[in-house]
C-alpha atoms as a PDB file:
ATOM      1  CA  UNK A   1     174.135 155.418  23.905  1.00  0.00           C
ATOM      2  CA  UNK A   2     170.615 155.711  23.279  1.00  0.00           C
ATOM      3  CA  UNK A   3     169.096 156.303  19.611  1.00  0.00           C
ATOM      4  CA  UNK A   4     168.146 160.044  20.801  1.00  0.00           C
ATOM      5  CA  UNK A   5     171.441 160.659  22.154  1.00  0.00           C
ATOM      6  CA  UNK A   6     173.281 159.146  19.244  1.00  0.00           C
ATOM      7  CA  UNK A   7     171.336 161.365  16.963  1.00  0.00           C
ATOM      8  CA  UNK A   8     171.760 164.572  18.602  1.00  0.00           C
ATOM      9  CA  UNK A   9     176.260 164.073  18.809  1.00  0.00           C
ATOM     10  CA  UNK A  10     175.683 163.615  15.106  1.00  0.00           C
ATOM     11  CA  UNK A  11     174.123 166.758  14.732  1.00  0.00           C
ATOM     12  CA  UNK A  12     176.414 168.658  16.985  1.00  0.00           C
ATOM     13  CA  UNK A  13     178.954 166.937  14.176  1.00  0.00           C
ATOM     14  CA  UNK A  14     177.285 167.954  11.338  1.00  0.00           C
ATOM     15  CA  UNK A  15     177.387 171.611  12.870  1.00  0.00           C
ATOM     16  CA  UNK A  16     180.903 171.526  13.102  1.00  0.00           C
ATOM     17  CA  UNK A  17     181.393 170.153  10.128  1.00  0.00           C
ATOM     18  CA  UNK A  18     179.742 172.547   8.411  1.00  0.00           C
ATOM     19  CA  UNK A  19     180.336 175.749   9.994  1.00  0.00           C
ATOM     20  CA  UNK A  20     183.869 175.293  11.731  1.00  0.00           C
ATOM     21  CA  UNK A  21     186.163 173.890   8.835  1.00  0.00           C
ATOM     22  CA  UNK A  22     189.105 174.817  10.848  1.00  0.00           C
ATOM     23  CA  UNK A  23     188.385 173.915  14.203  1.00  0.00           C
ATOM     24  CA  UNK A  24     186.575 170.570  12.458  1.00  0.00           C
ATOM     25  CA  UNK A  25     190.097 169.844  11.077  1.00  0.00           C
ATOM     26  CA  UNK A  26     191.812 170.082  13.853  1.00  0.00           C
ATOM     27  CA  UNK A  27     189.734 167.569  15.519  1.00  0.00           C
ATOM     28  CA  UNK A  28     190.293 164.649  13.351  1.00  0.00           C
ATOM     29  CA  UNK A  29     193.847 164.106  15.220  1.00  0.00           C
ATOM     30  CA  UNK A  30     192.117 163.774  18.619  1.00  0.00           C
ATOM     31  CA  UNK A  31     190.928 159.847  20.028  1.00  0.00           C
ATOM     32  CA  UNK A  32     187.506 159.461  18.346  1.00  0.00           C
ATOM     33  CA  UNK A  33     185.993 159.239  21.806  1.00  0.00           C
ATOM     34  CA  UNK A  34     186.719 162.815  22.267  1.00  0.00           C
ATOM     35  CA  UNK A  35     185.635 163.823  19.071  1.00  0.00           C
ATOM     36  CA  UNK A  36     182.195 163.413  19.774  1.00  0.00           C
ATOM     37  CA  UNK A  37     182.321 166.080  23.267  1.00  0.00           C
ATOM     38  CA  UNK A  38     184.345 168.578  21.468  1.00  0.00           C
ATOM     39  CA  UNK A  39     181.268 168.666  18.486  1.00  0.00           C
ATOM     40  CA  UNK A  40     178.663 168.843  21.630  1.00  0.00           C
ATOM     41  CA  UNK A  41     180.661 171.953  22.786  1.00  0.00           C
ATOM     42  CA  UNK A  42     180.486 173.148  19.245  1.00  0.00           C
ATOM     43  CA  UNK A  43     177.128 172.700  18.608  1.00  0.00           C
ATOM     44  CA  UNK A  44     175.886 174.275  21.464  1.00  0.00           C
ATOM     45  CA  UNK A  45     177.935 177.711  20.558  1.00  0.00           C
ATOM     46  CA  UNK A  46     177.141 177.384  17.068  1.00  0.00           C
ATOM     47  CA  UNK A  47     173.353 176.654  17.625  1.00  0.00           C
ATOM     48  CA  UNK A  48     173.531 179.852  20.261  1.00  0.00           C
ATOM     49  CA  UNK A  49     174.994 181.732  17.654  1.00  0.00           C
ATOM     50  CA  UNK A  50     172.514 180.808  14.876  1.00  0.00           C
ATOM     51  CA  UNK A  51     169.636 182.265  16.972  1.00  0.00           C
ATOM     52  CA  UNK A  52     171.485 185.127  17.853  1.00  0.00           C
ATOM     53  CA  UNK A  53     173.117 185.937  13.764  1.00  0.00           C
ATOM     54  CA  UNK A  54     170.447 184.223  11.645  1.00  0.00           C
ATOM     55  CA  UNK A  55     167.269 185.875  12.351  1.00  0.00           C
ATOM     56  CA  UNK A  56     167.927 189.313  11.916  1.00  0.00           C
ATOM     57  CA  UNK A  57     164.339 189.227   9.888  1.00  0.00           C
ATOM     58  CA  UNK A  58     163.078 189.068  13.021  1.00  0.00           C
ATOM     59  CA  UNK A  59     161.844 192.070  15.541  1.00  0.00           C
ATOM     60  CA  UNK A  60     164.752 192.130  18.603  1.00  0.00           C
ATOM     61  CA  UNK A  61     162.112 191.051  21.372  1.00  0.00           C
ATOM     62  CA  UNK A  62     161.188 187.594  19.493  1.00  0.00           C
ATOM     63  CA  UNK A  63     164.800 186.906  18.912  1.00  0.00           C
ATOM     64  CA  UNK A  64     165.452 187.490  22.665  1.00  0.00           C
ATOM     65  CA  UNK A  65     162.754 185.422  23.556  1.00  0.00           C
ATOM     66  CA  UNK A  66     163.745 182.509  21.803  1.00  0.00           C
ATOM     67  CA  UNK A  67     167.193 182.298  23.097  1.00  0.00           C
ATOM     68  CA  UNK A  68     165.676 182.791  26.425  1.00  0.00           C
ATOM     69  CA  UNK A  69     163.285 179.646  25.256  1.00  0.00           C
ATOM     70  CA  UNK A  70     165.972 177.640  24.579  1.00  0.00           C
ATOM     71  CA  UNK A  71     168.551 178.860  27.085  1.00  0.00           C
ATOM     72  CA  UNK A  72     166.383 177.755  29.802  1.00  0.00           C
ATOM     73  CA  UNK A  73     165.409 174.465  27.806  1.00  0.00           C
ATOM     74  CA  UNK A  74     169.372 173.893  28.337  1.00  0.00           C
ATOM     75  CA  UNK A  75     169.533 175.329  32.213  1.00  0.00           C
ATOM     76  CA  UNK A  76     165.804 172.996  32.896  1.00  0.00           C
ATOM     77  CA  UNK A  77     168.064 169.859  31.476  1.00  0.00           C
ATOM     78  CA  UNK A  78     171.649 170.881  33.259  1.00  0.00           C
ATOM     79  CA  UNK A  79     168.991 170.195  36.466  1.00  0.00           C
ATOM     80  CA  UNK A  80     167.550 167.031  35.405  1.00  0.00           C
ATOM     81  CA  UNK A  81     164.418 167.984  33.431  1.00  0.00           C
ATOM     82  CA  UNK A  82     163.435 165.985  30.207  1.00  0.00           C
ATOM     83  CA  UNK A  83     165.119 168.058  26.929  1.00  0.00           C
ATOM     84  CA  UNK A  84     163.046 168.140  23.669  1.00  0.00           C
ATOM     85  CA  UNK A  85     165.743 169.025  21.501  1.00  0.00           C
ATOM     86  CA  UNK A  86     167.335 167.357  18.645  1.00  0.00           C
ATOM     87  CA  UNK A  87     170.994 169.423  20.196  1.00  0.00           C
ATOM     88  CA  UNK A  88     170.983 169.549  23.602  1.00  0.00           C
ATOM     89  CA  UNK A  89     171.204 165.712  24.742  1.00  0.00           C
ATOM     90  CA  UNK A  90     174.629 165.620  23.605  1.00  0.00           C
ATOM     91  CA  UNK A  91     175.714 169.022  25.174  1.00  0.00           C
ATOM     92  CA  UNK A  92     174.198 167.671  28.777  1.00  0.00           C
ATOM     93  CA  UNK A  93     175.813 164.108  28.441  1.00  0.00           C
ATOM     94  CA  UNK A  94     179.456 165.945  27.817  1.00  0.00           C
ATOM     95  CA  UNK A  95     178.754 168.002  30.705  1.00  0.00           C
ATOM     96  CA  UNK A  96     177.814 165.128  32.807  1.00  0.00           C
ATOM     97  CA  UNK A  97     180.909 163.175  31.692  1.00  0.00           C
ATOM     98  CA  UNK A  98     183.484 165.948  32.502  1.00  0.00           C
ATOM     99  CA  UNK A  99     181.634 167.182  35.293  1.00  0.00           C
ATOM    100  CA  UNK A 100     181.875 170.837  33.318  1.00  0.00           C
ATOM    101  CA  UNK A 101     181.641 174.518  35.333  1.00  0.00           C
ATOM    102  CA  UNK A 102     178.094 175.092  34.634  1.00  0.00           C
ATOM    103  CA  UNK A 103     178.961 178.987  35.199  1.00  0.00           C
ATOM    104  CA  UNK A 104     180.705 178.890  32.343  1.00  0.00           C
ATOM    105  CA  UNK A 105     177.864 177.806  29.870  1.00  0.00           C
ATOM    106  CA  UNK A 106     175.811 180.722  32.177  1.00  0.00           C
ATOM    107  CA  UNK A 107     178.635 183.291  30.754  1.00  0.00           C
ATOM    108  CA  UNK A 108     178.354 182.300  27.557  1.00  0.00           C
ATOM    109  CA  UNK A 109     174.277 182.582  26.956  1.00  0.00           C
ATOM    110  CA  UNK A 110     174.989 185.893  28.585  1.00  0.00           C
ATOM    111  CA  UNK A 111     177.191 187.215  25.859  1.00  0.00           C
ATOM    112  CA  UNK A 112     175.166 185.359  23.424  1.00  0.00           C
ATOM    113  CA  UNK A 113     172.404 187.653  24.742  1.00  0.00           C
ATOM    114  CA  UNK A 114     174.798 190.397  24.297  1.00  0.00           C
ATOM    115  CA  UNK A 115     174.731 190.606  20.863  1.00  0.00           C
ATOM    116  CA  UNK A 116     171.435 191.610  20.831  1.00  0.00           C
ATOM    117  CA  UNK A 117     171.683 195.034  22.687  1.00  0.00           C
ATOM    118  CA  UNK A 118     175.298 195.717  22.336  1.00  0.00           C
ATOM    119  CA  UNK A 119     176.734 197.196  18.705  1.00  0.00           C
ATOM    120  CA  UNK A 120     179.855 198.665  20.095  1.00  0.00           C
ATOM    121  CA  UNK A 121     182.102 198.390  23.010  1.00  0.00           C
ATOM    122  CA  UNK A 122     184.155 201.551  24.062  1.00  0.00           C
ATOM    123  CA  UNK A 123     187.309 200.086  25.380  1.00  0.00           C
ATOM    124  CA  UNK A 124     189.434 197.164  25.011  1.00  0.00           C
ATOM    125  CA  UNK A 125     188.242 196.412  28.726  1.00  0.00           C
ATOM    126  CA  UNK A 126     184.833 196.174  27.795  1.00  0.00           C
ATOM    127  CA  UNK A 127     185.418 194.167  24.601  1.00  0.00           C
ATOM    128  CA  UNK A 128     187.129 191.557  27.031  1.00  0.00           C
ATOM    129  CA  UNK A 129     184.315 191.818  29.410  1.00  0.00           C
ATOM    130  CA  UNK A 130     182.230 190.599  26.266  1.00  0.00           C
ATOM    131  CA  UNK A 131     184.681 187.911  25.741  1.00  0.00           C
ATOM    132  CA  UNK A 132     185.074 186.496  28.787  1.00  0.00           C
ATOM    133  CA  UNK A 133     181.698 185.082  28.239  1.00  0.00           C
ATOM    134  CA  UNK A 134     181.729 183.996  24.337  1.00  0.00           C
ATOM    135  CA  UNK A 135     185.703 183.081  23.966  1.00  0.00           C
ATOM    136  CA  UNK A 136     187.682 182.509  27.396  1.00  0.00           C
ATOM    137  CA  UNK A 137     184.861 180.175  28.745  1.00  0.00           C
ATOM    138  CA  UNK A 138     185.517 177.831  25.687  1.00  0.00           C
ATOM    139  CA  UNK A 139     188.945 176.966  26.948  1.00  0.00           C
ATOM    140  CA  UNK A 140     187.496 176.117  30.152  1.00  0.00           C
ATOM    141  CA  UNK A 141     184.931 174.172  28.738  1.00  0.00           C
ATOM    142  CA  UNK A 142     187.472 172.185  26.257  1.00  0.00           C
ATOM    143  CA  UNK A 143     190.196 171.859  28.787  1.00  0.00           C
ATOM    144  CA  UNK A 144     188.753 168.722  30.820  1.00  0.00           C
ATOM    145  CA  UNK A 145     187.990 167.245  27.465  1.00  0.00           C
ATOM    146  CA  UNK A 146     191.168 167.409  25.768  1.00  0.00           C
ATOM    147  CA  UNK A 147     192.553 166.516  29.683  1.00  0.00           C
ATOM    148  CA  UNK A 148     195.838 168.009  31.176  1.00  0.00           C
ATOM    149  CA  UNK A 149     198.570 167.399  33.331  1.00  0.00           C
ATOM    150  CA  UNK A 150     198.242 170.439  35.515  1.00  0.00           C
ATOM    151  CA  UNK A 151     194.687 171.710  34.438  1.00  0.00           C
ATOM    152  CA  UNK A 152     194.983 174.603  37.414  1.00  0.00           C
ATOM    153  CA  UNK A 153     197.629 175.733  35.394  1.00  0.00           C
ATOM    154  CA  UNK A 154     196.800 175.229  32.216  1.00  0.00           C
ATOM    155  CA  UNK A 155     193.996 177.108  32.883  1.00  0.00           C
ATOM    156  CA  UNK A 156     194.755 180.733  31.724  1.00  0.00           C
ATOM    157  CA  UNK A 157     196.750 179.474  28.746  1.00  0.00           C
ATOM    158  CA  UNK A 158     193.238 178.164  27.671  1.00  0.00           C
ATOM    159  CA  UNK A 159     191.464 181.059  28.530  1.00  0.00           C
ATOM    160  CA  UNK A 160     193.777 183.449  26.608  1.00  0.00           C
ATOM    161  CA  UNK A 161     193.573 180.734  23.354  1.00  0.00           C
ATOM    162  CA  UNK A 162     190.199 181.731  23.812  1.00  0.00           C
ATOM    163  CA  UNK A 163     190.920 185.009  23.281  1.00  0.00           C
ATOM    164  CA  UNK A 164     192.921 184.619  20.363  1.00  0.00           C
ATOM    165  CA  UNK A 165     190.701 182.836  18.543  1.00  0.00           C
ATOM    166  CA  UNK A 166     187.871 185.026  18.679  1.00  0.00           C
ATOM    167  CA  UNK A 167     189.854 188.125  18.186  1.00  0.00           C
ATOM    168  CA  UNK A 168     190.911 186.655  15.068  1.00  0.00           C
ATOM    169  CA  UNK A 169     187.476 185.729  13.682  1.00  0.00           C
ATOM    170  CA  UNK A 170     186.817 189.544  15.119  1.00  0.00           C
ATOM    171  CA  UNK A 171     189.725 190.892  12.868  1.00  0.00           C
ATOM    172  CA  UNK A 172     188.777 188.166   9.645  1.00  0.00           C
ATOM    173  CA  UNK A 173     185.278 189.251   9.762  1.00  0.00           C
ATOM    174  CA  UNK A 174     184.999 193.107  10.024  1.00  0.00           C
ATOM    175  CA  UNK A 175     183.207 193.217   7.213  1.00  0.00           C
ATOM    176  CA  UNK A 176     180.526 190.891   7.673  1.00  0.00           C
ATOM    177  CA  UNK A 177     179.829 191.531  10.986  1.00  0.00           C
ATOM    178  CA  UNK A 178     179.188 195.639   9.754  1.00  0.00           C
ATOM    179  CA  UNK A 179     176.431 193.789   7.777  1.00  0.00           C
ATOM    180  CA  UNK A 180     175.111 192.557  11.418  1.00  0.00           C
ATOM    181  CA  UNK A 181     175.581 196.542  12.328  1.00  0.00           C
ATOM    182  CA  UNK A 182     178.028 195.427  14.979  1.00  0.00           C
ATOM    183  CA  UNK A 183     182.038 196.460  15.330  1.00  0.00           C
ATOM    184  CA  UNK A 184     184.178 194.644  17.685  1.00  0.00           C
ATOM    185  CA  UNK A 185     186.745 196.584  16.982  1.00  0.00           C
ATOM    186  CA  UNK A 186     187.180 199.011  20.307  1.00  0.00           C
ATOM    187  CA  UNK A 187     185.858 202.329  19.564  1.00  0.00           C
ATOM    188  CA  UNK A 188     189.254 203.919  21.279  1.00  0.00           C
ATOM    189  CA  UNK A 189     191.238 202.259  18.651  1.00  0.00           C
ATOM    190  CA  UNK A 190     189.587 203.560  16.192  1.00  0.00           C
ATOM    191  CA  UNK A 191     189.599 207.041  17.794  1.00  0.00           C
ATOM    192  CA  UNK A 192     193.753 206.035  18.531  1.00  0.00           C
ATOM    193  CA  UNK A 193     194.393 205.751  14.169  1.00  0.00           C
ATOM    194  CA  UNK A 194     191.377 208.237  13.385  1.00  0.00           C
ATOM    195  CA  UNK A 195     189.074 205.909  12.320  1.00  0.00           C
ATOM    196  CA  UNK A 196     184.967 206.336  12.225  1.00  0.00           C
ATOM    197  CA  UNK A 197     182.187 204.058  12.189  1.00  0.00           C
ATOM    198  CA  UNK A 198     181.377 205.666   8.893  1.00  0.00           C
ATOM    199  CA  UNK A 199     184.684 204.901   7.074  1.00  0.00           C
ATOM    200  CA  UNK A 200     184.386 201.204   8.180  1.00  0.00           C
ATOM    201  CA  UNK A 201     180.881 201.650   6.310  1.00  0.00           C
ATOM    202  CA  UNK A 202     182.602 202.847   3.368  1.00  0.00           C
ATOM    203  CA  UNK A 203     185.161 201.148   3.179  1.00  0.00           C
ATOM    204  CA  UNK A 204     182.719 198.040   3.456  1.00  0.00           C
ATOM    205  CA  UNK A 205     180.586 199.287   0.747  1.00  0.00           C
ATOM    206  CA  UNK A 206     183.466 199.621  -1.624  1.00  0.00           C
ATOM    207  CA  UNK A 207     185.446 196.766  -0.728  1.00  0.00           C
ATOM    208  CA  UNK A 208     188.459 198.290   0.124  1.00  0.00           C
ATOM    209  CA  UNK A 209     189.983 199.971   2.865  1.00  0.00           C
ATOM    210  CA  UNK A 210     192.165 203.082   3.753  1.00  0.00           C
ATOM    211  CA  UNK A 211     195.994 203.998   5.053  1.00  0.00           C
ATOM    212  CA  UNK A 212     193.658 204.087   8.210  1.00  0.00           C
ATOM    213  CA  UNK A 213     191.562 201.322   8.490  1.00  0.00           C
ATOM    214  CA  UNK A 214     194.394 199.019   7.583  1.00  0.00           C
ATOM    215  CA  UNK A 215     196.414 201.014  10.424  1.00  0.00           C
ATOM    216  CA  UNK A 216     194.220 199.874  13.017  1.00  0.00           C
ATOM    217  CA  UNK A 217     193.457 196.208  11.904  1.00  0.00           C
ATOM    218  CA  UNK A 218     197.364 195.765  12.172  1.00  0.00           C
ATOM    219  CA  UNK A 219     197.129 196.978  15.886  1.00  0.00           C
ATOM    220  CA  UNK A 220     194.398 194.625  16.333  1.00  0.00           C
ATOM    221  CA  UNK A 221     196.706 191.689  14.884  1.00  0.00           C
ATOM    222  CA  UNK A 222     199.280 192.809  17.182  1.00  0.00           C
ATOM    223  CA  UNK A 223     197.215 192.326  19.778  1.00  0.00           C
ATOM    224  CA  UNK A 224     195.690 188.880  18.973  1.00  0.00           C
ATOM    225  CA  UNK A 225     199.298 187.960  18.606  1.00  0.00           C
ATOM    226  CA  UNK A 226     199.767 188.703  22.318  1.00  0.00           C
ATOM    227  CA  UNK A 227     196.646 186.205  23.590  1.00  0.00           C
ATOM    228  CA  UNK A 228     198.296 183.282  21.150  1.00  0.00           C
ATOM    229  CA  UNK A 229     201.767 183.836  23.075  1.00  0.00           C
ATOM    230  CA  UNK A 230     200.069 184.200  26.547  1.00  0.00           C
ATOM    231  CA  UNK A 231     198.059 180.452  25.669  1.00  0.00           C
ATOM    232  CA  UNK A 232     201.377 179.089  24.203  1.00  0.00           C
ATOM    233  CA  UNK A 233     202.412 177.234  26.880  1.00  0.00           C
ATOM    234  CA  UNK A 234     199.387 175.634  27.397  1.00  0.00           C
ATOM    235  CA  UNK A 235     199.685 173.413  24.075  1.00  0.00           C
ATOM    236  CA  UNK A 236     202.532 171.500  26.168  1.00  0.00           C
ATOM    237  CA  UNK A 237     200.001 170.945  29.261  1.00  0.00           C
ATOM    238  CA  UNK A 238     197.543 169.229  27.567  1.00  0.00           C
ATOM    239  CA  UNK A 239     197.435 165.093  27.388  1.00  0.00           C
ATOM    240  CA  UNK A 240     200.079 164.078  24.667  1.00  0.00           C
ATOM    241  CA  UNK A 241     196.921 162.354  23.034  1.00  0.00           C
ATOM    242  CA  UNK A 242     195.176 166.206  22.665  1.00  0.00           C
ATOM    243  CA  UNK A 243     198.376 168.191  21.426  1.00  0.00           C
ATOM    244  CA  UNK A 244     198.085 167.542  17.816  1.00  0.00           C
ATOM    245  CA  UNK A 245     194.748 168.970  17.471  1.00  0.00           C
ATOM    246  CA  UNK A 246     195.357 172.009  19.303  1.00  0.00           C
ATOM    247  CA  UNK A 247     198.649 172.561  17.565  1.00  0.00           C
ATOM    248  CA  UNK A 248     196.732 172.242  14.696  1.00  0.00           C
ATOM    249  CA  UNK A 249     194.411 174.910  16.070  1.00  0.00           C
ATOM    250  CA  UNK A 250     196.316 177.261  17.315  1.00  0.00           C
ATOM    251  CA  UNK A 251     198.498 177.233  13.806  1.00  0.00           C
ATOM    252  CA  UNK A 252     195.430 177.558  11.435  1.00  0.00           C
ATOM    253  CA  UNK A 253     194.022 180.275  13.387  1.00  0.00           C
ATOM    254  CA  UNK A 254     197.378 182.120  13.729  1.00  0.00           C
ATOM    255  CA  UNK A 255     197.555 181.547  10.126  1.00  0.00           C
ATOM    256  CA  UNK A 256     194.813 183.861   9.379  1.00  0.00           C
ATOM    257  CA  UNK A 257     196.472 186.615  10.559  1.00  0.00           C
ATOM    258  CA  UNK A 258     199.417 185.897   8.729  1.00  0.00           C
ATOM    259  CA  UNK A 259     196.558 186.082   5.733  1.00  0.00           C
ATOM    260  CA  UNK A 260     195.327 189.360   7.065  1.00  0.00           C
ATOM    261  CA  UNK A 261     199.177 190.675   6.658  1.00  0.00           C
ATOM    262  CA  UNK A 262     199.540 189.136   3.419  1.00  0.00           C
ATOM    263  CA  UNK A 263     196.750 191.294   1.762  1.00  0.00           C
ATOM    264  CA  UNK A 264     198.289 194.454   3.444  1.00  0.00           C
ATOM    265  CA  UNK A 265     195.553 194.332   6.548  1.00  0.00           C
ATOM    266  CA  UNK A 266     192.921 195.073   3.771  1.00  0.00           C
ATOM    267  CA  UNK A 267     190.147 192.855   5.348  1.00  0.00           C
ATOM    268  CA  UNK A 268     188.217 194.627   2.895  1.00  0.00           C
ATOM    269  CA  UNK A 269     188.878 193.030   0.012  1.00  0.00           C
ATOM    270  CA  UNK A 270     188.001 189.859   0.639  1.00  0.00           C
ATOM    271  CA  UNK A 271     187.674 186.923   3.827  1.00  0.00           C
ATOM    272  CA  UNK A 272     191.110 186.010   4.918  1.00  0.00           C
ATOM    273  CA  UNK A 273     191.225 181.994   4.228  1.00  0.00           C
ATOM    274  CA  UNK A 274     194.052 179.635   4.755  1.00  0.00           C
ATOM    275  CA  UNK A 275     194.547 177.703   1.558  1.00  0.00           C
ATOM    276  CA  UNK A 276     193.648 174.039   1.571  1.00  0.00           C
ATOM    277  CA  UNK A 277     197.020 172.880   0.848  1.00  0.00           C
ATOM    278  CA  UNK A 278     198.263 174.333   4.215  1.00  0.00           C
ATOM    279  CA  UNK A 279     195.771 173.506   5.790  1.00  0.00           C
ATOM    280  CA  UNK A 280     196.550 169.626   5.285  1.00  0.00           C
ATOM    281  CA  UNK A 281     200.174 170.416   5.174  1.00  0.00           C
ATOM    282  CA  UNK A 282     199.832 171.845   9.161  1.00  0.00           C
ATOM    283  CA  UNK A 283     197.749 169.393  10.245  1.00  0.00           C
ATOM    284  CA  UNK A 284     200.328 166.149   8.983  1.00  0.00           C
ATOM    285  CA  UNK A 285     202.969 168.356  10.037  1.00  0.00           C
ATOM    286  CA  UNK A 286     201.365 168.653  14.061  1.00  0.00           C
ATOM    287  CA  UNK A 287     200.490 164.787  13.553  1.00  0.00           C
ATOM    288  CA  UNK A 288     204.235 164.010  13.183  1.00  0.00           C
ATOM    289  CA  UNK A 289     205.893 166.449  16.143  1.00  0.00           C
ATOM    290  CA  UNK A 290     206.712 165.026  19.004  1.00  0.00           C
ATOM    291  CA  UNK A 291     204.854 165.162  22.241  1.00  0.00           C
ATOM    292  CA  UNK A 292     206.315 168.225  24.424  1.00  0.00           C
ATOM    293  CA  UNK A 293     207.472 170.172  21.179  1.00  0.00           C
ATOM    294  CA  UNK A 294     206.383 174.122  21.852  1.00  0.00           C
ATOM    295  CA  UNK A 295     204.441 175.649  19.659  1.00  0.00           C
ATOM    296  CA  UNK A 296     205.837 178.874  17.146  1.00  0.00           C
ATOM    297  CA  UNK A 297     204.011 181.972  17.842  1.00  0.00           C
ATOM    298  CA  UNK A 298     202.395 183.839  15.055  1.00  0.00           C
ATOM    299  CA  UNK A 299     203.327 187.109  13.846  1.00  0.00           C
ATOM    300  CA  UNK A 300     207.333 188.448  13.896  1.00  0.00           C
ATOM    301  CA  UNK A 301     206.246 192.276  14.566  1.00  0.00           C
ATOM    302  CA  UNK A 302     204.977 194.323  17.330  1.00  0.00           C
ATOM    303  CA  UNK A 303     202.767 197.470  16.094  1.00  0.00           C
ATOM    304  CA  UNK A 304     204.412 201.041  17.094  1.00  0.00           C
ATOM    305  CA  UNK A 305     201.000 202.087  19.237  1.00  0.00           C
ATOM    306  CA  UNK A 306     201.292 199.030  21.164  1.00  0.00           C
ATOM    307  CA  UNK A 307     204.699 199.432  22.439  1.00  0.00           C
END
């Protein structure tokens, strides 16, 4: 690889590195050479997200416009223009390599644009509408790269991992993203336990929540735990040489939730973090199973409202 080319996978690296712990983790069990396409991927979503969460100093209209700037930047390169970018080299090369649906990096900026209009979404429906774009596209994306042995089947399993990992983050980070003055959490759930946009405000301020809140982010981990048993079966798909990483994956991010329970669904109180020493402890443990093993799906309980 060229110098330019080089430079920008190490700075889709560094991205991950520093912003996906978890995720970063789990990719230190996959062949090096895949390493470097999974970063791309993450670069790309992180740097999307960056424009999107990190200039909130700025008026709406110039934040648009520069992930329109760059967005089409990206969409010039995907048809063979010259990229000026210190990100985007890597994110075309991985695309070239794997021959990746370019629809699905078209959903994506979508919802990335999203999240500069929309605050609130009504229904589950239109939460998953959202997510289509910003979470089930990722499994597409990563599912050539981590390669398959029936990828047309495999397919939904990655789509609903997808799914569960951004309804998790959703659940993890209620708090933070009220500071963005966005929910993701349905607004007919909340009208289903009694819940307002003003208690979640409250409840922020104060740093702790109610019989209610807590109520409802239960239901929401209930339903999270339903995408990670839908993309179960996919961990088994994938090449033997990709399993350990996703196992990895797909236990860290369950094991938030099981964080979320531990501290009573308060998600209040503080960020829901797996501990460091489970962390490593999951990681050798998915480095040692054997190829084929299934994976165990979080969460033991089923919510009352979503029987």
């Amino acid at each position: 690889m060229d110098t330019d080319l080089t430079a920008a996978y190490d700075r889709c690296r560094d991205l991950h590195k520093r912003h996906g712990r978890t995720y970063y983790l789990a990719t230190r069990l996959l062949p090096a050479w895949k390493r470097r396409h999974v970063h791309a991927l993450y670069g790309f979503t992180r740097f999307a997200d960056e424009i999107v969460d990190r200039t909130e100093d700025l008026p709406p209209a110039e934040r648009a416009a520069r992930l329109d700037d760059w967005a089409g930047r990206f969409m010039a390169g995907l048809h063979g223009a010259p990229v000026d970018d210190p990100l985007l080299p890597a994110v075309l090369h991985t695309i070239a390599v794997f021959d990746l649906d370019r629809d699905d990096f078209a959903s994506f900026l979508k919802s990335m644009a999203m999240d500069l209009t929309v605050t609130t979404y009504p229904t589950y429906d239109h939460l998953l509408d959202y997510m289509e774009g910003s979470a089930a596209v990722i499994g597409t994306m990563m599912l050539p790269i981590l390669g398959s042995s029936d990828p047309a089947e495999a397919r939904e399993p990655a789509r609903q991992l997808g799914f569960a990992f951004q309804l998790t983050n959703f659940i993890r980070d209620v708090a933070e993203d009220l500071d963005r003055g966005r929910t993701y959490l349905p607004d007919e759930d909340l009208a289903k336990f009694g819940v307002t946009h003003d208690e979640l405000a409250k409840a922020r301020a104060r740093g702790r929540g109610t019989s209610r809140t807590r109520e409802l982010i239960e239901y929401e981990v209930t339903r999270a735990q339903a995408h990670y048993a839908a993309a179960a079966p996919g961990i088994t798909m994938l090449a033997p040489a990709s399993q350990a990483c996703m196992r990895t994956a797909y236990a860290l991010y369950g094991g938030i939730l099981d964080e979320v329970a531990a501290q009573n669904y308060d998600v209040f109180v503080r960020r829901a973090v797996v501990p460091q020493r489970r962390r490593m402890a999951v990681a050798a443990r998915s480095l040692l199973t054997s190829t084929g093993t299934p994976v165990t799906i979080p969460g033991p309980t089923i919510h009352p409202a979503a029987r």
